[in-house]
Protein backbone atom coordinates (compact mmCIF):
# COMPACT_ATOMS: atom_id res chain seq x y z
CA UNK A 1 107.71 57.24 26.35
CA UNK A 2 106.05 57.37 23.01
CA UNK A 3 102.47 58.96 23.22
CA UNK A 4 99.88 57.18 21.54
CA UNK A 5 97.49 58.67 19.32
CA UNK A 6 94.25 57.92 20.47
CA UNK A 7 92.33 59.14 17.86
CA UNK A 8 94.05 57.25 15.25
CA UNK A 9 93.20 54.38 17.10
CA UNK A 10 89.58 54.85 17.49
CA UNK A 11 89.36 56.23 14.21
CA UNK A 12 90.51 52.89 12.75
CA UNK A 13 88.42 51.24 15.26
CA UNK A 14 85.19 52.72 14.56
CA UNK A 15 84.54 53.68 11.16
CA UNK A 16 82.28 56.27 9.98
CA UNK A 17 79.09 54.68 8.75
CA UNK A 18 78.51 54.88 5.23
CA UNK A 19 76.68 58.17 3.80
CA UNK A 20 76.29 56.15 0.44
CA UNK A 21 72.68 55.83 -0.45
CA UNK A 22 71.81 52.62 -2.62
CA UNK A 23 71.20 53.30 -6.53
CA UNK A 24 67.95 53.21 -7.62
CA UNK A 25 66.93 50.44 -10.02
CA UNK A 26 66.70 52.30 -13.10
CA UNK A 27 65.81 49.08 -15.26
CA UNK A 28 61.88 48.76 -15.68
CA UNK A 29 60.40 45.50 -16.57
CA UNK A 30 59.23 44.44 -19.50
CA UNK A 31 55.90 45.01 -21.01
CA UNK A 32 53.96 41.44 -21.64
CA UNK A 33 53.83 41.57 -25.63
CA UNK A 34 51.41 38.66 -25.63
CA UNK A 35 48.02 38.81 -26.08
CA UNK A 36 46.14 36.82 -23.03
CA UNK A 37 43.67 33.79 -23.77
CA UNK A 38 39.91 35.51 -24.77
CA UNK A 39 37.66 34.54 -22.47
CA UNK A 40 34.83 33.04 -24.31
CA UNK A 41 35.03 29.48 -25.50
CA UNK A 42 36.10 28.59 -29.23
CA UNK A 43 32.96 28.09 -31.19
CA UNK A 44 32.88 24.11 -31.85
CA UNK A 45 30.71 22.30 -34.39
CA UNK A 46 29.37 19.75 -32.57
CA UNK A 47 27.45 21.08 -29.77
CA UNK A 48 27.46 17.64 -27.57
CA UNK A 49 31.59 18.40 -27.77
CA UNK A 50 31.74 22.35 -26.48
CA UNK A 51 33.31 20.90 -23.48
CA UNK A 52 36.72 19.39 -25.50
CA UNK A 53 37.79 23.33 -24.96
CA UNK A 54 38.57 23.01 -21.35
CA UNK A 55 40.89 19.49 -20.85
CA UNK A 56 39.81 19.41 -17.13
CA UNK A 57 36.25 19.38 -17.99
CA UNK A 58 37.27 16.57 -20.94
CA UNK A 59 39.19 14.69 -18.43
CA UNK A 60 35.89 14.61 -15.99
CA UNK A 61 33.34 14.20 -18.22
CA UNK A 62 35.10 11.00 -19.50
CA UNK A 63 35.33 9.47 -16.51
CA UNK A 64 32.08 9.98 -16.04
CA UNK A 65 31.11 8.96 -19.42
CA UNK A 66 33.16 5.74 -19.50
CA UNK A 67 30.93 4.89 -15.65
CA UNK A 68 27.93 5.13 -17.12
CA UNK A 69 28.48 3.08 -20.32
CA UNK A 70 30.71 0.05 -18.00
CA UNK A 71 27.23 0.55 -16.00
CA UNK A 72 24.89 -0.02 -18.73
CA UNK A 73 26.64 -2.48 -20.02
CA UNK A 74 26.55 -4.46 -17.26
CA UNK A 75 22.44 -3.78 -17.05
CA UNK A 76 22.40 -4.98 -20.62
CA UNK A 77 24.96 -7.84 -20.51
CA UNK A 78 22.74 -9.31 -17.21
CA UNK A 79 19.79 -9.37 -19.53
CA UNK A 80 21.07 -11.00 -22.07
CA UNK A 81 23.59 -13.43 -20.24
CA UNK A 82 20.68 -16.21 -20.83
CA UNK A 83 18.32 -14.59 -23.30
CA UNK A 84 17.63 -16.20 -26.59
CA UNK A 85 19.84 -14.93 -28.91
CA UNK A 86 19.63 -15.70 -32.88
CA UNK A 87 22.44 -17.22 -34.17
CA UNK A 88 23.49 -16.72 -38.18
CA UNK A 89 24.17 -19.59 -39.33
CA UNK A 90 27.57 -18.64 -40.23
CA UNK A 91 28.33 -18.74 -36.45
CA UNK A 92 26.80 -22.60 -36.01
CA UNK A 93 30.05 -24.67 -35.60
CA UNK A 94 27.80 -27.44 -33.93
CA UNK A 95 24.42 -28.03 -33.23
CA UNK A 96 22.34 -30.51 -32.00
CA UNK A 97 18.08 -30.60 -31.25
CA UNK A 98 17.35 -32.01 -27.64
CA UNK A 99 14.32 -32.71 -26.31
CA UNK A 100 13.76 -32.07 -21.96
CA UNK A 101 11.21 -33.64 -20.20
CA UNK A 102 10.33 -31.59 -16.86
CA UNK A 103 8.45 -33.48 -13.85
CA UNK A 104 6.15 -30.77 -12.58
CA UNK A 105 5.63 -32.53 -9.47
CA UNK A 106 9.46 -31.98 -8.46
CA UNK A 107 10.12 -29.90 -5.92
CA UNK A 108 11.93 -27.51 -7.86
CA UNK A 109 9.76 -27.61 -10.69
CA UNK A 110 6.14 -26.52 -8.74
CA UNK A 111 6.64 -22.60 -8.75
CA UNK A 112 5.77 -23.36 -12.80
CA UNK A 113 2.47 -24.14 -11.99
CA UNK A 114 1.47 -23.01 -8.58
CA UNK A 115 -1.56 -21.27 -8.05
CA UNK A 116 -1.43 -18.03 -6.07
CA UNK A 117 -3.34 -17.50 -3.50
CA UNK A 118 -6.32 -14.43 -4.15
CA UNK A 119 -4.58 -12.48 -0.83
CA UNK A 120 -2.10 -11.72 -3.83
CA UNK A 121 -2.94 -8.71 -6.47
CA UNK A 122 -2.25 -8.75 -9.93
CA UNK A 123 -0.17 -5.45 -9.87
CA UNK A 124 2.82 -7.13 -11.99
CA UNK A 125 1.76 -10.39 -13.28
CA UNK A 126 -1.14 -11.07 -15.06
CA UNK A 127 -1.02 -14.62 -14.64
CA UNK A 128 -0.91 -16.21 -11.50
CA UNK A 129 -2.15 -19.76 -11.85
CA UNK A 130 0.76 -21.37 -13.58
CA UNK A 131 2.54 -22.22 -16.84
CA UNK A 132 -0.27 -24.62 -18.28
CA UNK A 133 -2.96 -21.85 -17.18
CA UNK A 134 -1.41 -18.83 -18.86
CA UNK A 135 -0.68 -20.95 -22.07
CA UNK A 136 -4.62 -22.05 -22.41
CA UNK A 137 -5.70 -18.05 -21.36
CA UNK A 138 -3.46 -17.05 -24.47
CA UNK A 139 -4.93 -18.88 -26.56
CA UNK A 140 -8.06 -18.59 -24.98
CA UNK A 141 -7.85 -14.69 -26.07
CA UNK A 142 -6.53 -15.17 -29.58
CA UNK A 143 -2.71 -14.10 -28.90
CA UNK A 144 -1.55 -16.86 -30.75
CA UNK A 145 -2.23 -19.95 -32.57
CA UNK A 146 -1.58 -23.88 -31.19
CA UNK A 147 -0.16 -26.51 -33.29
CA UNK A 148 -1.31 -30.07 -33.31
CA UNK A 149 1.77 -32.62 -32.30
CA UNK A 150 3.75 -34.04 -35.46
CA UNK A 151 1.88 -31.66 -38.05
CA UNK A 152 2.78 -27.90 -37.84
CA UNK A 153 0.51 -27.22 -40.67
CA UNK A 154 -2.17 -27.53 -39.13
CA UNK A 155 -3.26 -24.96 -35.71
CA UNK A 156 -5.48 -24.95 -33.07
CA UNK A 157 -7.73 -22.65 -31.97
CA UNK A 158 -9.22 -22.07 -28.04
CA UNK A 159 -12.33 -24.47 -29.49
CA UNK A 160 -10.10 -27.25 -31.48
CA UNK A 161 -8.31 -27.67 -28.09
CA UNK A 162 -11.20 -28.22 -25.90
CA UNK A 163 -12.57 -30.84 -28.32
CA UNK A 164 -9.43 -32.29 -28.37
CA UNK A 165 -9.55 -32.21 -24.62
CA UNK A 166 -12.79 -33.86 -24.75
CA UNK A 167 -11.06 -36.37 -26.44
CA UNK A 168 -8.60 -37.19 -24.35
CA UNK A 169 -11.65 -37.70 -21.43
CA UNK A 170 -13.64 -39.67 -23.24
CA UNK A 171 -10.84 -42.27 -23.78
CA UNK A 172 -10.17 -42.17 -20.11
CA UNK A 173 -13.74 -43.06 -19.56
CA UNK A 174 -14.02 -45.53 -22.32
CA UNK A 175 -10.45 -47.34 -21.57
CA UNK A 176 -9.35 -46.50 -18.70
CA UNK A 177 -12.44 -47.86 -15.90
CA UNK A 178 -11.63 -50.05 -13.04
CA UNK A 179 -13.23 -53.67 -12.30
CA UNK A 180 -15.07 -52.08 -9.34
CA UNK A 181 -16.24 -49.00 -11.47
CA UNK A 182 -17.91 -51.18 -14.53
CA UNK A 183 -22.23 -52.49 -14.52
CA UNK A 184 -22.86 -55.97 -13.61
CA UNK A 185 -24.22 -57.92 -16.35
CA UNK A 186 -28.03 -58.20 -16.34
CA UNK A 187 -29.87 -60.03 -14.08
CA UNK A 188 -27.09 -59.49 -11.48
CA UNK A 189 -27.18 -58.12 -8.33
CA UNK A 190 -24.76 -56.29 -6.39
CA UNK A 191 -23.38 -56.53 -2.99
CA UNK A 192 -26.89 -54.08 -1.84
CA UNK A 193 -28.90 -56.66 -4.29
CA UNK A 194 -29.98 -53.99 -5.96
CA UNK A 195 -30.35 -55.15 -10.07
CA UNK A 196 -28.06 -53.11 -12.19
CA UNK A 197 -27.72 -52.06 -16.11
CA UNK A 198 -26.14 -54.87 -18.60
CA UNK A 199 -22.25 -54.69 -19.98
CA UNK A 200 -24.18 -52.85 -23.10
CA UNK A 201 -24.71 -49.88 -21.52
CA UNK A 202 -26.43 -47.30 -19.34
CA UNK A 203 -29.88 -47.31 -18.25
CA UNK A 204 -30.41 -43.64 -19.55
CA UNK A 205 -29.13 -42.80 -23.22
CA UNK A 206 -29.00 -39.36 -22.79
CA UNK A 207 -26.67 -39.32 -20.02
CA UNK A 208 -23.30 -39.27 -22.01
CA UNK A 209 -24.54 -36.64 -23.88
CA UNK A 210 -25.43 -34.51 -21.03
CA UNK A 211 -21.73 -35.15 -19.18
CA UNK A 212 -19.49 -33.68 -21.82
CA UNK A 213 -20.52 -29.92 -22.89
CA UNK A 214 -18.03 -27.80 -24.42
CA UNK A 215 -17.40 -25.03 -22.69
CA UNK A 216 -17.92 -21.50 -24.40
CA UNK A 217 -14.90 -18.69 -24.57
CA UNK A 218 -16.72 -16.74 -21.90
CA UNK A 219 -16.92 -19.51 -19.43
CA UNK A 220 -13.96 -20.45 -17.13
CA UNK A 221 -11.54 -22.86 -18.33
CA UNK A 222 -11.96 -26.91 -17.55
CA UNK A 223 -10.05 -28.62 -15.27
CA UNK A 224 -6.22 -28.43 -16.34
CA UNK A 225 -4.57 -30.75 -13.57
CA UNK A 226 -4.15 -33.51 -15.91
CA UNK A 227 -1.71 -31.80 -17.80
CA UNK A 228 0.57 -30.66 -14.70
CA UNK A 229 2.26 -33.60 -14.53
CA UNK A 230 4.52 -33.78 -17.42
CA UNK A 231 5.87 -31.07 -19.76
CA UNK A 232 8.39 -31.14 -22.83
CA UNK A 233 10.94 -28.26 -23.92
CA UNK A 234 12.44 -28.65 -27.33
CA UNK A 235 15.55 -26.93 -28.04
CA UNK A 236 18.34 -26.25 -30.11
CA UNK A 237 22.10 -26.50 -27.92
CA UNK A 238 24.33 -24.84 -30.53
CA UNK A 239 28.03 -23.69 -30.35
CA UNK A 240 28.15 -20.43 -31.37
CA UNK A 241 31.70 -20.11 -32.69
CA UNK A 242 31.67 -16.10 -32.42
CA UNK A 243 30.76 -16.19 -28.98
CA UNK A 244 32.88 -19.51 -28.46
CA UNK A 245 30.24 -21.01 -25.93
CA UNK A 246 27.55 -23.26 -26.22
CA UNK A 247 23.52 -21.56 -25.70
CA UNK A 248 20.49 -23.37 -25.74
CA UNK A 249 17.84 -21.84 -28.08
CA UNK A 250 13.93 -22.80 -27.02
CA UNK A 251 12.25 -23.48 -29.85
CA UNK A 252 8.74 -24.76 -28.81
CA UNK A 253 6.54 -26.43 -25.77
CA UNK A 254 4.79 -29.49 -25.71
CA UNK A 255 1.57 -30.00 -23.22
CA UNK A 256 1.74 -33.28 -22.24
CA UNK A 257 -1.93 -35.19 -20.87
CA UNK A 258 -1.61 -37.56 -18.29
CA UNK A 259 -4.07 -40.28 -17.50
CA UNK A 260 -4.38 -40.48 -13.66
CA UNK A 261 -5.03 -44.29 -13.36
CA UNK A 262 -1.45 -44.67 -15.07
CA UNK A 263 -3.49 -47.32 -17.50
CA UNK A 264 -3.76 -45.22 -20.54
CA UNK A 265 -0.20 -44.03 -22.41
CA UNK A 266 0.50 -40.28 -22.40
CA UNK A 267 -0.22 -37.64 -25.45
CA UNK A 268 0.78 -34.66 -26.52
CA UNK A 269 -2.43 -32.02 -26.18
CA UNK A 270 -0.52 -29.33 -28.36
CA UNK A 271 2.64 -27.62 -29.39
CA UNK A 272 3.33 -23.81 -28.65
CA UNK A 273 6.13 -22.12 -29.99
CA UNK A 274 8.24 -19.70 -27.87
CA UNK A 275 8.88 -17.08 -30.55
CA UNK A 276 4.79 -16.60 -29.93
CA UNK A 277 4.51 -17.43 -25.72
CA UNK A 278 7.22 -15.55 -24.28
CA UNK A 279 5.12 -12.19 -24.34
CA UNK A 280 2.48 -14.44 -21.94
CA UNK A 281 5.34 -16.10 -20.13
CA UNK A 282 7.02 -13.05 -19.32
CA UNK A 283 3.39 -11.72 -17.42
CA UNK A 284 3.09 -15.60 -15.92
CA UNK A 285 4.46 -15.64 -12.00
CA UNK A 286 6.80 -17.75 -10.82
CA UNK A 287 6.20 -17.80 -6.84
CA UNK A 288 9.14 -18.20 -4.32
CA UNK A 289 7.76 -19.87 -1.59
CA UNK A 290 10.62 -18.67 0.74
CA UNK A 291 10.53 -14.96 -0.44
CA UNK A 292 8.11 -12.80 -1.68
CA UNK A 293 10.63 -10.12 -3.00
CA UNK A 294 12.13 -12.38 -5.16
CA UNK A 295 9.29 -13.34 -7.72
CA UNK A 296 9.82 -13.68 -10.93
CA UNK A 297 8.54 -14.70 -14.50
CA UNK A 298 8.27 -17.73 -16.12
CA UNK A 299 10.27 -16.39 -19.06
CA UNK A 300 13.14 -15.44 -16.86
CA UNK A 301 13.07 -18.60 -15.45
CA UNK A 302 13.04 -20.50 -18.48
CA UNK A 303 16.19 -18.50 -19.81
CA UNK A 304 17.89 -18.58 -16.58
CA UNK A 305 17.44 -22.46 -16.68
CA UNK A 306 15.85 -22.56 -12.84
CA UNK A 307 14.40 -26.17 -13.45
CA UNK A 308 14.95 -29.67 -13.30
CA UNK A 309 14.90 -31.64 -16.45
CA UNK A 310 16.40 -34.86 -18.15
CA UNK A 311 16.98 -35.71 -21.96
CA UNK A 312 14.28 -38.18 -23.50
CA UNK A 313 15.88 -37.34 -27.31
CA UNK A 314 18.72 -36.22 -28.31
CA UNK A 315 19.00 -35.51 -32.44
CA UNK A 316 16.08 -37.59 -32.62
CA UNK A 317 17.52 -40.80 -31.09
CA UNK A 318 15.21 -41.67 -28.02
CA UNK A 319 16.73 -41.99 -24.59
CA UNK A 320 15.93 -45.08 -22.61
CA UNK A 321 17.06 -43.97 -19.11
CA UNK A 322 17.67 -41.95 -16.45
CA UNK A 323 21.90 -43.11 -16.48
CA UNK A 324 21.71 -42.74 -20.01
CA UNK A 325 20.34 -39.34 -20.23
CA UNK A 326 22.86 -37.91 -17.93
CA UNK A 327 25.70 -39.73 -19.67
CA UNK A 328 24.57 -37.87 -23.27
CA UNK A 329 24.53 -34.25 -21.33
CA UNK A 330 27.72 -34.37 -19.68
CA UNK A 331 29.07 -36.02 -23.68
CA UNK A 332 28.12 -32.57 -24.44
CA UNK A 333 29.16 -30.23 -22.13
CA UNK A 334 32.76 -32.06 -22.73
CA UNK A 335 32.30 -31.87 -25.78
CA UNK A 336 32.19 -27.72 -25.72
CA UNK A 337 35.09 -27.81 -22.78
CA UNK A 338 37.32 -30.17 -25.20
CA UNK A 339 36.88 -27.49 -28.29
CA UNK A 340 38.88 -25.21 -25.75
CA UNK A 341 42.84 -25.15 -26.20
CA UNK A 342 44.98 -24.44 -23.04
């Protein structure tokens, strides 16, 4: 038999490991030939801008930037949602002079001239007795001047409003007494049979005189209930074609006197203008009954439009009734939806 080589076999079988050692990489890398980025921040003219260097910190800071101006615009835009805003007369597409009459015995209407009570300080508000009160207590301290009704020529002064007020009283007294008020006729006698003064007059000549004494600057002012009855608001509803919506511009106040016995007809004490009361108006509370955190002033409320009121003139035609008056302000509030095109 043939022999077999065995060590041919195993020396195919198992090969000798390799003695080879691996070249060495003889290729060296590169040197970087560029220059790396200085550390220290261009130099930049404007020095509210250094940060436009660094686009992360530009990215950021306009975020942040863009916040705070969306925020105080909204601040500002709340303020003057309902403020009284000028319009050029360039921007007046339409316009038309109303006149509101406000019931200041309504139940919304009595936070304008409530009286607060004394357990209240005067931290925020300097007036706290109403809109008639704070009106008079201006005047009363020379902020501003009063104009007589249907004359704007002519002003009034803290004194040429009491004697007006006197007026008013005196006509009340004159005009305005009952059956059961007036002197039997001489030789009369009443119901006690006591004798009484004639129809001519009173007994004692000086007592007329004696009732009515103006009142000085330094003493406290007269009775003002008379005139919380009834108030007027004159303003100006114009379409303001830049803004394309309709605002209502105040333009002045009207103090209305009421006679109590509902005999004599009502007149206007004075006119105040609102260019010259809404510094006073804005220091005037306006109490919320329900919630004492939520007070505020009589010229907020007056913008914001937190009363009830109806049209007694509208361009200077006189309305006649209550249907009437709401017929000519929803003519035009359609009026401003119709100018609208869909």
């Amino acid at each position: 038999m043939k022999e077999i080589n065995t060590f041919s076999i195993n020396k195919t079988q198992n090969p000798k490991p390799k003695t080879q050692n691996p070249k060495p990489e003889t290729r060296n890398p590169k040197p970087e030939t560029r220059n790396p980025k200085p550390e220290t921040l261009p130099y930049v003219k404007t020095p509210t801008l250094f940060f436009l260097a660094n686009r992360k910190i530009h990215t950021k800071m306009k975020k942040i930037m863009l916040l705070m101006g969306m925020l105080l615009l909204g601040v500002a835009g709340q303020n003057m949602l309902y403020a009284q805003v000028p319009v050029r007369n360039d921007d007046r597409f339409w316009a038309k002079r109303v006149v509101m009459r406000l019931d200041l015995r309504e139940k919304i209407n009595r936070p304008l001239i409530h009286h607060a009570s004394s357990y209240y300080g005067q931290e925020k508000y300097v007036e706290q007795k109403g809109l008639i009160t704070a009106l008079v207590n201006g005047l009363k301290r020379q902020e501003y001047l009063a104009y007589y009704p249907y004359d704007w020529e002519k002003t009034l002064d803290y004194k040429a409003l009491l004697l007006r007020m006197e007026e008013f009283e005196q006509a009340l007294i004159g005009e305005g007494q009952s059956l059961d008020e007036m002197p039997l006729a001489s030789g009369e006698l009443d119901e006690f049979g006591i004798a009484e003064a004639d129809w001519g007059g009173f007994e004692d000549e000086n007592l007329e005189e004696e009732t009515y004494i103006p009142a000085s600057s330094a003493e406290a002012l007269p009775d003002l209930s008379n005139y919380e009855e009834s108030f007027h608001i004159v303003e100006d509803w114009i379409f303001n074609k830049a803004r394309g919506s309709m605002q209502q511009n105040i333009d002045f106040f009207e103090v209305i006197w009421t006679d109590p016995s509902g005999l004599l007809p009502e007149k206007v004490l004075a006119r105040f203008r609102w260019a010259d009361v809404k510094g006073i108006l804005a220091r005037t509370e306006w109490k919320n009954k329900f919630n004492d955190a939520e007070t505020r002033s009589v010229k907020e409320v007056m913008e914001l439009r937190i009363f009830h009121s109806y049209l007694i003139s509208v361009g200077g035609v006189p309305v006649k009734s209550l249907p009437e008056a709401e017929r000519r302000k929803l003519e035009m509030i359609e009026f401003e939806h119709h100018l609208w095109s869909y």
